[in-house]
PDB file of N, CA and C in Angstrom:
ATOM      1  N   UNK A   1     236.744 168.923 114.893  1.00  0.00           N
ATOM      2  CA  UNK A   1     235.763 169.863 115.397  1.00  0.00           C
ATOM      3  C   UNK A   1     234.476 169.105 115.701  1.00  0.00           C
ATOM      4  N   UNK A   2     233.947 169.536 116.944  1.00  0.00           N
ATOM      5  CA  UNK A   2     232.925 168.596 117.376  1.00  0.00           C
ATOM      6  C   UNK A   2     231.381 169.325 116.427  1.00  0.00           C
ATOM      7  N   UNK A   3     230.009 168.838 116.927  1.00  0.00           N
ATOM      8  CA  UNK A   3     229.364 169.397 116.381  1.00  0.00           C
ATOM      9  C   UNK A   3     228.403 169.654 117.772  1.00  0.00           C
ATOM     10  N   UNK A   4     228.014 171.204 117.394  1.00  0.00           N
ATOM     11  CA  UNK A   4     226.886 172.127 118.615  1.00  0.00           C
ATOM     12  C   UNK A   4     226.641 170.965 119.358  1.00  0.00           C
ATOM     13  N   UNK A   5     226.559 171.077 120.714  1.00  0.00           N
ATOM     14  CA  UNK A   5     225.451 170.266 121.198  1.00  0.00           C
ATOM     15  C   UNK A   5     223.658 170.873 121.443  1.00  0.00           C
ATOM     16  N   UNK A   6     222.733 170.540 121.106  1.00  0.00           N
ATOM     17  CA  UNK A   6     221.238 170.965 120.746  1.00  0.00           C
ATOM     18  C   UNK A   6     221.137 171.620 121.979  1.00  0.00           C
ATOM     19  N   UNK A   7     220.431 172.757 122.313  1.00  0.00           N
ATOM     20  CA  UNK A   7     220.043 173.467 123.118  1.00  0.00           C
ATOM     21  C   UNK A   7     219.118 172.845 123.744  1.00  0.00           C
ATOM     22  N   UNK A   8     218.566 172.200 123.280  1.00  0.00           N
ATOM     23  CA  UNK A   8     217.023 171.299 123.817  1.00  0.00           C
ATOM     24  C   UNK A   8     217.123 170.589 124.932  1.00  0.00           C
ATOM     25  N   UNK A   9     218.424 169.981 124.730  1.00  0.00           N
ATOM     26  CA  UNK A   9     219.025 168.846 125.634  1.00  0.00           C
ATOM     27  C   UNK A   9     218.710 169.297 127.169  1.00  0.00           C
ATOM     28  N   UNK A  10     219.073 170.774 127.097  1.00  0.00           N
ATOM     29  CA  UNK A  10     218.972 171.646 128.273  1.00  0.00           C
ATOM     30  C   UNK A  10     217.821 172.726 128.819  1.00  0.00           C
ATOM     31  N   UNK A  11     217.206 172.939 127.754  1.00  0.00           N
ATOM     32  CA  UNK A  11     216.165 173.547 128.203  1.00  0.00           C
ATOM     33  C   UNK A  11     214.651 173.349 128.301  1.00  0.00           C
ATOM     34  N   UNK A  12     214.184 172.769 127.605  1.00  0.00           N
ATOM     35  CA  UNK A  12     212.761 172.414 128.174  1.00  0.00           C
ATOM     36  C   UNK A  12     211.284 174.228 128.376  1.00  0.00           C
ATOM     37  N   UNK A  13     211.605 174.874 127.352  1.00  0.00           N
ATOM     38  CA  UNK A  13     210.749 176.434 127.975  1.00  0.00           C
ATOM     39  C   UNK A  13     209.695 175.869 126.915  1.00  0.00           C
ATOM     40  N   UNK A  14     209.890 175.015 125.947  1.00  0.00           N
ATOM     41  CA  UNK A  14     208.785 174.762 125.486  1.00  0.00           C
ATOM     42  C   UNK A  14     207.825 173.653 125.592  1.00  0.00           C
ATOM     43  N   UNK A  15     208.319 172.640 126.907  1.00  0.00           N
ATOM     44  CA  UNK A  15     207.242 171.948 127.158  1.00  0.00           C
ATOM     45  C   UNK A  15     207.028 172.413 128.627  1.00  0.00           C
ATOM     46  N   UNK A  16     207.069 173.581 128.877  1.00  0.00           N
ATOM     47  CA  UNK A  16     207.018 174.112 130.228  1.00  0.00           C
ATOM     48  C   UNK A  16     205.731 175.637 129.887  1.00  0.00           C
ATOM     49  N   UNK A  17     205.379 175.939 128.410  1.00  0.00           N
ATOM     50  CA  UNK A  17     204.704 177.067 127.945  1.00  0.00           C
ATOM     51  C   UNK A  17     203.578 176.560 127.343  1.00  0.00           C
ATOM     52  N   UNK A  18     203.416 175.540 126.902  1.00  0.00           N
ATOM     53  CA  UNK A  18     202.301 175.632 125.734  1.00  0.00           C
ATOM     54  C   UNK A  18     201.363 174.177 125.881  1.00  0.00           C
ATOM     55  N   UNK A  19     199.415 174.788 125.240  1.00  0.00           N
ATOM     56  CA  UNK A  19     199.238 173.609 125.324  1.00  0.00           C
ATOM     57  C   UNK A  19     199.531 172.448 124.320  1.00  0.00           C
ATOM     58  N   UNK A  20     199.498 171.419 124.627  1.00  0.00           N
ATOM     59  CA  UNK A  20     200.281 170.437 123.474  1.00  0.00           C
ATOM     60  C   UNK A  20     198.613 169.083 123.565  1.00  0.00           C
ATOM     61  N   UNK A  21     197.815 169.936 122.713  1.00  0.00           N
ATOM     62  CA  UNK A  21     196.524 168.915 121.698  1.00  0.00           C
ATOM     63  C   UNK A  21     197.224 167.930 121.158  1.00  0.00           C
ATOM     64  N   UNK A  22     196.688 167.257 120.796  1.00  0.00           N
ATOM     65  CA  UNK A  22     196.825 165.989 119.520  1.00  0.00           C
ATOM     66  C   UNK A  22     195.560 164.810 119.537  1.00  0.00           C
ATOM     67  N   UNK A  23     195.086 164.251 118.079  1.00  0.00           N
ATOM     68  CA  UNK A  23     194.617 163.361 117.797  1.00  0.00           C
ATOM     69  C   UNK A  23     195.004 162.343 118.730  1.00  0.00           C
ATOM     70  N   UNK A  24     193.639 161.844 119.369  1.00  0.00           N
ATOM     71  CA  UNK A  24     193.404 160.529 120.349  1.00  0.00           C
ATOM     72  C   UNK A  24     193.706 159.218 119.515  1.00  0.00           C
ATOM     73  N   UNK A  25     194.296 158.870 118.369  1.00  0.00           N
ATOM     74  CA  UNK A  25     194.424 158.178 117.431  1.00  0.00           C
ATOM     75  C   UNK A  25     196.619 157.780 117.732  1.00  0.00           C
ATOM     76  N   UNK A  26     196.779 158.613 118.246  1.00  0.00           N
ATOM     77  CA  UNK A  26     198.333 158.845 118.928  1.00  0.00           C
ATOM     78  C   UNK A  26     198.255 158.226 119.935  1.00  0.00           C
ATOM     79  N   UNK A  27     197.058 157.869 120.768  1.00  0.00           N
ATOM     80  CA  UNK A  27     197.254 157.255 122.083  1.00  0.00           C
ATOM     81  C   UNK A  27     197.955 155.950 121.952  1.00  0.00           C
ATOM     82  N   UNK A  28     198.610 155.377 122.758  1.00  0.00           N
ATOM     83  CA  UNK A  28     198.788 153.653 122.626  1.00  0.00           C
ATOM     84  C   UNK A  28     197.940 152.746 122.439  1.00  0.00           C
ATOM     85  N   UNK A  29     197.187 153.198 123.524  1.00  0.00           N
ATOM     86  CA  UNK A  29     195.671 152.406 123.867  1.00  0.00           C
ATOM     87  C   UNK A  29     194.858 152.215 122.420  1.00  0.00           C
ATOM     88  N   UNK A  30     195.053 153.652 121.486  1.00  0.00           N
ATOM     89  CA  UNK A  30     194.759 153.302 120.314  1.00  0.00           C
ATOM     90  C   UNK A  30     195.436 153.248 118.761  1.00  0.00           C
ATOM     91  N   UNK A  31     196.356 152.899 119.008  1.00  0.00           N
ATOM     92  CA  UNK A  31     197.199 152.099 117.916  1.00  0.00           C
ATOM     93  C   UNK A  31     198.685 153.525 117.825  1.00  0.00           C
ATOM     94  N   UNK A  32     198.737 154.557 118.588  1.00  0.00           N
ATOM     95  CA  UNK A  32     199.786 154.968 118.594  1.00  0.00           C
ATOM     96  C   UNK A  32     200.962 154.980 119.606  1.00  0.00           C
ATOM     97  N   UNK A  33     201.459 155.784 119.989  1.00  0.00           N
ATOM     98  CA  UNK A  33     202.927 155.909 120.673  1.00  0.00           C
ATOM     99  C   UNK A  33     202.740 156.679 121.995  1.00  0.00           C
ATOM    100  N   UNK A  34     201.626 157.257 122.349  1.00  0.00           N
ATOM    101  CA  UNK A  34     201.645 158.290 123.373  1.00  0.00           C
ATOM    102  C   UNK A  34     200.800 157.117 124.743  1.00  0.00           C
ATOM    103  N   UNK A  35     202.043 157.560 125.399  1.00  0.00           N
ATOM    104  CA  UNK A  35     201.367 156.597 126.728  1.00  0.00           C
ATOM    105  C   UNK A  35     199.959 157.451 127.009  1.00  0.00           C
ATOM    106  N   UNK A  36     199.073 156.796 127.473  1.00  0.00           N
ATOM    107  CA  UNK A  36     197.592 157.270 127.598  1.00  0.00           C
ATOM    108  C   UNK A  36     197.544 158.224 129.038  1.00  0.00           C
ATOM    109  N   UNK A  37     198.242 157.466 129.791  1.00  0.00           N
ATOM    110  CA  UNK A  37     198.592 158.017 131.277  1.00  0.00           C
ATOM    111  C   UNK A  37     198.895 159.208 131.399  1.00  0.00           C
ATOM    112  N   UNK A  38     200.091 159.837 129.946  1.00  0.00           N
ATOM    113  CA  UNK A  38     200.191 160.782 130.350  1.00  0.00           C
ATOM    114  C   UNK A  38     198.910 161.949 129.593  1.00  0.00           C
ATOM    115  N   UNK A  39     198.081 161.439 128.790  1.00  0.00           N
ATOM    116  CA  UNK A  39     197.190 162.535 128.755  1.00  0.00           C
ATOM    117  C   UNK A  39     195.450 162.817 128.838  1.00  0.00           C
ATOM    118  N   UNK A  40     194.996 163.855 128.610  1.00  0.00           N
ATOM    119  CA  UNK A  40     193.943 164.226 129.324  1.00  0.00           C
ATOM    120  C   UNK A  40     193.063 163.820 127.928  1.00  0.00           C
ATOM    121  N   UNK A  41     191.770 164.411 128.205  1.00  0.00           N
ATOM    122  CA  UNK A  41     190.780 164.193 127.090  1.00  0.00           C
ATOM    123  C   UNK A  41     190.288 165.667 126.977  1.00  0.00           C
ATOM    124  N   UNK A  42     190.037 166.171 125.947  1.00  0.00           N
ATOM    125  CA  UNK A  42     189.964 167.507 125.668  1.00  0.00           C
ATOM    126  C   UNK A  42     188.605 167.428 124.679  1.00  0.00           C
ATOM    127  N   UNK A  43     188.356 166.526 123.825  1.00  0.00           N
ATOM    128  CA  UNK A  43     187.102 166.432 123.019  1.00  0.00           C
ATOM    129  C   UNK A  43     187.007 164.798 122.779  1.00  0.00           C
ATOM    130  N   UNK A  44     185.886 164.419 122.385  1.00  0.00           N
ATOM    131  CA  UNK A  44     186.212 162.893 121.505  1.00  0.00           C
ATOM    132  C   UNK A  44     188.045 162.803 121.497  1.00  0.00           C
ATOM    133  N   UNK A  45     187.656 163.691 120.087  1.00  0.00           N
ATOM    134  CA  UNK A  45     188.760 163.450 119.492  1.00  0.00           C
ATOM    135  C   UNK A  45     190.531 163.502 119.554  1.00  0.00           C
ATOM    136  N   UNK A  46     190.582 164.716 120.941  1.00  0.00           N
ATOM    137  CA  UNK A  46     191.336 165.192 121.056  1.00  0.00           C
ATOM    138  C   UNK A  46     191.931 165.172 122.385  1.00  0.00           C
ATOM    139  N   UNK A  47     193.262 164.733 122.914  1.00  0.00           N
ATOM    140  CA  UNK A  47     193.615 164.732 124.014  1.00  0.00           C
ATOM    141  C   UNK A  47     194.419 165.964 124.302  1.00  0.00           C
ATOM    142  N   UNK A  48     195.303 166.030 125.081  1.00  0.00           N
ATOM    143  CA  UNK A  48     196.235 167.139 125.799  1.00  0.00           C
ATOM    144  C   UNK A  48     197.308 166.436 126.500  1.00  0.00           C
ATOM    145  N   UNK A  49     198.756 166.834 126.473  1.00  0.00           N
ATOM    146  CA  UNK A  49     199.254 166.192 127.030  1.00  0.00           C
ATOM    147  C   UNK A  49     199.072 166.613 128.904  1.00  0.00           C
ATOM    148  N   UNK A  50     199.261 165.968 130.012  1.00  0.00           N
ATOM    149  CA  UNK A  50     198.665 165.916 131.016  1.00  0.00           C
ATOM    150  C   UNK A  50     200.138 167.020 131.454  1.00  0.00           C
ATOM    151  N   UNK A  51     199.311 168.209 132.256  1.00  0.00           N
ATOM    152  CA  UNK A  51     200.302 169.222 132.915  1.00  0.00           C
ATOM    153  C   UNK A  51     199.836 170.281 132.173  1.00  0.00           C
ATOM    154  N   UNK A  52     199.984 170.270 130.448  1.00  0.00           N
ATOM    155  CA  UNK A  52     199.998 171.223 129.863  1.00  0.00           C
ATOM    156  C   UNK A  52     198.743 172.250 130.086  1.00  0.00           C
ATOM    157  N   UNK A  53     197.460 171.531 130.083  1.00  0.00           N
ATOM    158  CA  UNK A  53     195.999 172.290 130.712  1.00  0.00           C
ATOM    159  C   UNK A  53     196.335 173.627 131.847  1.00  0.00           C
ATOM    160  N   UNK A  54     197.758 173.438 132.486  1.00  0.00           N
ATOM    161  CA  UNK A  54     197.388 174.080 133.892  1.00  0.00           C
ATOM    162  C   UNK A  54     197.551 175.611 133.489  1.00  0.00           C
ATOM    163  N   UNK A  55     197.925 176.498 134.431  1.00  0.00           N
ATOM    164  CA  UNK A  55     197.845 177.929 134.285  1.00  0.00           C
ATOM    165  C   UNK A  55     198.991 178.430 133.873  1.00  0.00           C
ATOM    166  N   UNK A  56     200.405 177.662 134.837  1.00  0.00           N
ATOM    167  CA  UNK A  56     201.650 177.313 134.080  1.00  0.00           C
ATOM    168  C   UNK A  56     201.645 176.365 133.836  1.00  0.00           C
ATOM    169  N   UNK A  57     201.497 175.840 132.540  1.00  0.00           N
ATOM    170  CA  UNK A  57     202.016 174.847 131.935  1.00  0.00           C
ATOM    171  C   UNK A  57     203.224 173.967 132.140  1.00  0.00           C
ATOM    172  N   UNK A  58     203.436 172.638 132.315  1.00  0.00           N
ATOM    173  CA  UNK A  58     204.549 171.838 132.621  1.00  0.00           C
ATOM    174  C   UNK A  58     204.139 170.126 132.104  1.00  0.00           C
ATOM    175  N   UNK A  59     204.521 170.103 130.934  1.00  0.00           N
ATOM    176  CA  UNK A  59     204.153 168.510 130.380  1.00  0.00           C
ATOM    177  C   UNK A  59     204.358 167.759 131.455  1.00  0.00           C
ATOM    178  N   UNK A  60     203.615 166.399 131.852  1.00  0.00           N
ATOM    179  CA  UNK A  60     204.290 165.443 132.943  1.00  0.00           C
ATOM    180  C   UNK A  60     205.303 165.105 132.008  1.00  0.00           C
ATOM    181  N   UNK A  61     205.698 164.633 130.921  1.00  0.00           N
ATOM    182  CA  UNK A  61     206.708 164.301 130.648  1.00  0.00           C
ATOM    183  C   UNK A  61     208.215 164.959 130.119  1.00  0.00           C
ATOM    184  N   UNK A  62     208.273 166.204 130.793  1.00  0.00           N
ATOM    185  CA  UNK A  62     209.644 167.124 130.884  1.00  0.00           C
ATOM    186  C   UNK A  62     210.402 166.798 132.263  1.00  0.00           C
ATOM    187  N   UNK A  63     211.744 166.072 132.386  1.00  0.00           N
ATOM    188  CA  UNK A  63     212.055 165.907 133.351  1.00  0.00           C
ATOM    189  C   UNK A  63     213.439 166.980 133.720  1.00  0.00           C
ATOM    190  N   UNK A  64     213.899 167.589 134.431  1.00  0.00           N
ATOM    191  CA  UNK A  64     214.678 167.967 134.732  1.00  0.00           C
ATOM    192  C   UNK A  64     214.550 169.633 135.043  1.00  0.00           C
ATOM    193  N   UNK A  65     214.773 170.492 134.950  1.00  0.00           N
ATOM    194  CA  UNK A  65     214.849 171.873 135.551  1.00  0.00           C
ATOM    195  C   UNK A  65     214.912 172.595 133.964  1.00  0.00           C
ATOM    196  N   UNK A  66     213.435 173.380 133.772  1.00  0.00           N
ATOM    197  CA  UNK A  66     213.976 174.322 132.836  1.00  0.00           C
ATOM    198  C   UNK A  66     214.947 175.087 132.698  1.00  0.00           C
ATOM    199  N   UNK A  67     215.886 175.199 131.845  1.00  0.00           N
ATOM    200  CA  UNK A  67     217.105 176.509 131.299  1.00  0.00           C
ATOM    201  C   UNK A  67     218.552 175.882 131.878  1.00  0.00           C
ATOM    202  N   UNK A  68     218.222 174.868 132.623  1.00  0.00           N
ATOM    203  CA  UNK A  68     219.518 173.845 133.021  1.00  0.00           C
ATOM    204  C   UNK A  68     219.621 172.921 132.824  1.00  0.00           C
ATOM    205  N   UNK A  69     218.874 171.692 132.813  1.00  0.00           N
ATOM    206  CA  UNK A  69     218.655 170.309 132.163  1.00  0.00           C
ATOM    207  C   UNK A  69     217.539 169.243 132.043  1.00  0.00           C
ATOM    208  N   UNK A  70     216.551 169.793 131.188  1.00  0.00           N
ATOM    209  CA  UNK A  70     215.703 169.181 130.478  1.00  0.00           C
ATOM    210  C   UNK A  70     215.603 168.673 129.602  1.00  0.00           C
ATOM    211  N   UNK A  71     214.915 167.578 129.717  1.00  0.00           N
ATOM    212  CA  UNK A  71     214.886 166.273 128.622  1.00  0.00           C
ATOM    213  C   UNK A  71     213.106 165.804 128.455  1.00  0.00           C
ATOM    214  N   UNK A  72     212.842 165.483 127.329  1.00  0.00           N
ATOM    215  CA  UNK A  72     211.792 164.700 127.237  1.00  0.00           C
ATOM    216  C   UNK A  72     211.523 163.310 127.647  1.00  0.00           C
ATOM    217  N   UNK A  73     210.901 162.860 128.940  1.00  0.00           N
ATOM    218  CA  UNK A  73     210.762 161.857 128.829  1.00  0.00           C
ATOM    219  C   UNK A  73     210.577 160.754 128.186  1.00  0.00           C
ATOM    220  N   UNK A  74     209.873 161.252 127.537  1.00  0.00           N
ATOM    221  CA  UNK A  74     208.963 159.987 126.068  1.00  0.00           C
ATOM    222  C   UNK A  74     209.671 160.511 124.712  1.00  0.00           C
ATOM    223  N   UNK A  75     210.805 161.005 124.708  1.00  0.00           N
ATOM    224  CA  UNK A  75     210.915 161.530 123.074  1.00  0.00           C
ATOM    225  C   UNK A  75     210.555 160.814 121.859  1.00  0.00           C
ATOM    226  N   UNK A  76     210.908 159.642 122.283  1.00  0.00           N
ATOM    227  CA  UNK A  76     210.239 158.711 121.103  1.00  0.00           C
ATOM    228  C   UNK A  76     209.276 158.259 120.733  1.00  0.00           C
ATOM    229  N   UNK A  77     208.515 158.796 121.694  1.00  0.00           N
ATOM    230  CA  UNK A  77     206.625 158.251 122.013  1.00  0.00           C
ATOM    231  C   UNK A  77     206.003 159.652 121.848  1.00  0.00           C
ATOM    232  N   UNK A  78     206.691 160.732 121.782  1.00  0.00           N
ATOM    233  CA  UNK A  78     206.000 162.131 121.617  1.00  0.00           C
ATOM    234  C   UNK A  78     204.946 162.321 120.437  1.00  0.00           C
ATOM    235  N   UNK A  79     203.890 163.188 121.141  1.00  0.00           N
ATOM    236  CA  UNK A  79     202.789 163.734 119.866  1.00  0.00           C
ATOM    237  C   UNK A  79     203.696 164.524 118.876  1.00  0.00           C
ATOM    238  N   UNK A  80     202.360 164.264 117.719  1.00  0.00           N
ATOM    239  CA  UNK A  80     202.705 165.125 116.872  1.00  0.00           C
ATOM    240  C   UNK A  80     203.215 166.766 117.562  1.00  0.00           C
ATOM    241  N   UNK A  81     202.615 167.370 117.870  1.00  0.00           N
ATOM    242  CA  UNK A  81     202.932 168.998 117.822  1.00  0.00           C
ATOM    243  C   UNK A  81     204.275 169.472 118.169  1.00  0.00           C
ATOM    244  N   UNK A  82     204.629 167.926 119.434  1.00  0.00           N
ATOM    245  CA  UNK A  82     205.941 168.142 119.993  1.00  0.00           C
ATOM    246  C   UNK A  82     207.234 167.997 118.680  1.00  0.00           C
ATOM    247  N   UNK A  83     206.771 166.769 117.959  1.00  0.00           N
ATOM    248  CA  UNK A  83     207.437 166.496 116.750  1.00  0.00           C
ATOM    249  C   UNK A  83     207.853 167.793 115.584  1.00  0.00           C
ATOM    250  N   UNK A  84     206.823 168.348 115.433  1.00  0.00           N
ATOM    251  CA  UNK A  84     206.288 169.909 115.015  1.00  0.00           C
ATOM    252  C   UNK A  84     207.074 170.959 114.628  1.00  0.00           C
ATOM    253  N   UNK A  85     207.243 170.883 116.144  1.00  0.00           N
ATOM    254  CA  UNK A  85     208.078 171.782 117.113  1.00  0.00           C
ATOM    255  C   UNK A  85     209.322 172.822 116.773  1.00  0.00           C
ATOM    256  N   UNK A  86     209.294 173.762 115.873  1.00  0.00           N
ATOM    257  CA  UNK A  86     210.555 174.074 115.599  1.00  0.00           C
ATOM    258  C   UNK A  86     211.294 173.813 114.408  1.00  0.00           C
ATOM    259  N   UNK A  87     210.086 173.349 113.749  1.00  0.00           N
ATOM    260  CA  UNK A  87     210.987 172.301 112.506  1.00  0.00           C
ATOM    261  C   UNK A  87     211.410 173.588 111.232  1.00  0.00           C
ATOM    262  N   UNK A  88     211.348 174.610 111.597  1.00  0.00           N
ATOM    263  CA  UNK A  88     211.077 175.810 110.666  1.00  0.00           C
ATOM    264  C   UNK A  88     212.433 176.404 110.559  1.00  0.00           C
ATOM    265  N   UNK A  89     213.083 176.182 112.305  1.00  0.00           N
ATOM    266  CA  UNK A  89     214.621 176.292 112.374  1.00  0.00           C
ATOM    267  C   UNK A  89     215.514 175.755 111.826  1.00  0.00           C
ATOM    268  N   UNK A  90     216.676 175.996 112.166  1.00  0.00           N
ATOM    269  CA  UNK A  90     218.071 175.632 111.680  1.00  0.00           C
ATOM    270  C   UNK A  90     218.385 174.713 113.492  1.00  0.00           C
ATOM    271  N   UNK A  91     218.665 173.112 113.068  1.00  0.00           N
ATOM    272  CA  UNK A  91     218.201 172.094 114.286  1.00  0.00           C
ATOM    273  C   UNK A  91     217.196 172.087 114.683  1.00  0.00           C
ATOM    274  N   UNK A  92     215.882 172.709 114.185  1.00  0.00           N
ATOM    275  CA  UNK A  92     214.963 172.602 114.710  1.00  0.00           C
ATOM    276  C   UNK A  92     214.353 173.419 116.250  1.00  0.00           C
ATOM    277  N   UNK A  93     215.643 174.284 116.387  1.00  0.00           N
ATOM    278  CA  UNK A  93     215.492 175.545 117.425  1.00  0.00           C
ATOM    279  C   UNK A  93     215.406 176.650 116.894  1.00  0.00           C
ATOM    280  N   UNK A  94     215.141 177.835 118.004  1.00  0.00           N
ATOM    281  CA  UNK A  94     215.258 179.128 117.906  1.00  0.00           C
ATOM    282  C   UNK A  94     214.298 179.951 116.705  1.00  0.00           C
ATOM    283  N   UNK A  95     213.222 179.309 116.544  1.00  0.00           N
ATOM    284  CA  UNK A  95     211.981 179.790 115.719  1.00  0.00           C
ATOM    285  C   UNK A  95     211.910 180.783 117.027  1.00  0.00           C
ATOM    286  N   UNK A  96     210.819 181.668 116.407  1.00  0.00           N
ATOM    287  CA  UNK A  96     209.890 182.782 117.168  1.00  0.00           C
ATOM    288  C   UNK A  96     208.794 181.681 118.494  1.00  0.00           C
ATOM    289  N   UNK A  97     208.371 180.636 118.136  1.00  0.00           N
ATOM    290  CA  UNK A  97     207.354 179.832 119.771  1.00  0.00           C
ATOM    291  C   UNK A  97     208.409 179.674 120.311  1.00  0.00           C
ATOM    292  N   UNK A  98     209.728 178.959 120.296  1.00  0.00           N
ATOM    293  CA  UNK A  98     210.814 178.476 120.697  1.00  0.00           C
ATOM    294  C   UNK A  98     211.332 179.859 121.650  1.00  0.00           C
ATOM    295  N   UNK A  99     211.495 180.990 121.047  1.00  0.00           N
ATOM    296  CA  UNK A  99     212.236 182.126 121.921  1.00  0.00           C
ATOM    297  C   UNK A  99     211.078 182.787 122.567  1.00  0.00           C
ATOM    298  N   UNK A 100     210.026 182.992 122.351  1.00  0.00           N
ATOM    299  CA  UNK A 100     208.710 183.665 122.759  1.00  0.00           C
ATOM    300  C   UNK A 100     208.639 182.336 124.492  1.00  0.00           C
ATOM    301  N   UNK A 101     208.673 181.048 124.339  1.00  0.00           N
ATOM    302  CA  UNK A 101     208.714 180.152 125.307  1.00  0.00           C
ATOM    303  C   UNK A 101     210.062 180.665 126.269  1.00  0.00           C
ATOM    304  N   UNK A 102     211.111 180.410 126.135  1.00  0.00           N
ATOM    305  CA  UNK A 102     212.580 180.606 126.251  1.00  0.00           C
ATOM    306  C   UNK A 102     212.560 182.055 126.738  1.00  0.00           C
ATOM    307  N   UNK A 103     211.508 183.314 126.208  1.00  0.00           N
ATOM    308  CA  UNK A 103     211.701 184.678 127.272  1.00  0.00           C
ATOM    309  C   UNK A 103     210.869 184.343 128.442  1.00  0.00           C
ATOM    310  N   UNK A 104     209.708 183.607 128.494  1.00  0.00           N
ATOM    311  CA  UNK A 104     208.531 183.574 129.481  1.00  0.00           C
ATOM    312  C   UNK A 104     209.710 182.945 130.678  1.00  0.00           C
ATOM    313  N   UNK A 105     210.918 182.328 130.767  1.00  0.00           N
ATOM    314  CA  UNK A 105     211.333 181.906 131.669  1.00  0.00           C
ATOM    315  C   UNK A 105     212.987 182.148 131.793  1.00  0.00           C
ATOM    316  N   UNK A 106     212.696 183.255 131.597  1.00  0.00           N
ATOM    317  CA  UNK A 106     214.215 184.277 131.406  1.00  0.00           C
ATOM    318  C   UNK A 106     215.161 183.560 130.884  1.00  0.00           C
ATOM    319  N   UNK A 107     214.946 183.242 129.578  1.00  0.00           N
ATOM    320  CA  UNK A 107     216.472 182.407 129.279  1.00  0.00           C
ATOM    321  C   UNK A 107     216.420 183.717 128.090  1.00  0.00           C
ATOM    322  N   UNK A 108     217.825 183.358 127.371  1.00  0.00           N
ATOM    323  CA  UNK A 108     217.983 184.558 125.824  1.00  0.00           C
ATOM    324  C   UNK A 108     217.938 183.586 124.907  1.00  0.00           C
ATOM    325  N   UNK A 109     217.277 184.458 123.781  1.00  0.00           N
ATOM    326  CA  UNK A 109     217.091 184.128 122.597  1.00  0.00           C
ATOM    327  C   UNK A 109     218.471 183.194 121.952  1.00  0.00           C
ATOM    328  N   UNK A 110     217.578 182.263 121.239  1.00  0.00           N
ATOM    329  CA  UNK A 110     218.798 181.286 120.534  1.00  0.00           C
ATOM    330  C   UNK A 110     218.961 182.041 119.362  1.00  0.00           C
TER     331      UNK A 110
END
């Protein structure tokens, strides 16, 4: 018996909904993992990932088509919040931000 494959793999409604802050201390430029390129400056302290600011939201780094095949570009370089993300679930999906994201773009609840 195989095991689920992650819903995530494919959908992407939550880096397509929300803004995604984090400590400028995450940047590369300053001793963390988040390419700088992809984000904005929001305070001193605080960046944004770049896309997320807009009216619809869309991380630059979500590649593929929400609710059909989305992937994180940078998964391994991701901010904290993205890291965050769900961790409340069972795999780390289908919390209440996770399906509240996932209705804004007609998919059904996990």
């Amino acid at each position: 018996m195989s095991t689920p494959a992650n819903p995530c793999t494919r959908c992407g409604a939550c880096c397509a909904s929300f803004h995604v802050d984090f400590a400028r201390d995450e940047l590369d430029e300053e001793g963390g993992h988040v390419p700088g390129g992809l984000a904005v400056d929001v305070t001193g302290h605080t960046c944004r990932m770049r896309g997320t600011d807009h009216a619809q939201p869309r991380c630059a780094a979500l590649v593929g088509t929400v609710g059909v095949k989305a992937h994180c570009g940078i998964y391994e370089w991701r901010p904290s919040p993205c890291r965050e993300f769900g961790l409340r679930a069972p795999l780390g999906v289908g919390d209440e931000a996770c399906n509240r994201a996932r209705q804004r773009h007609g998919l059904p609840p996990l």
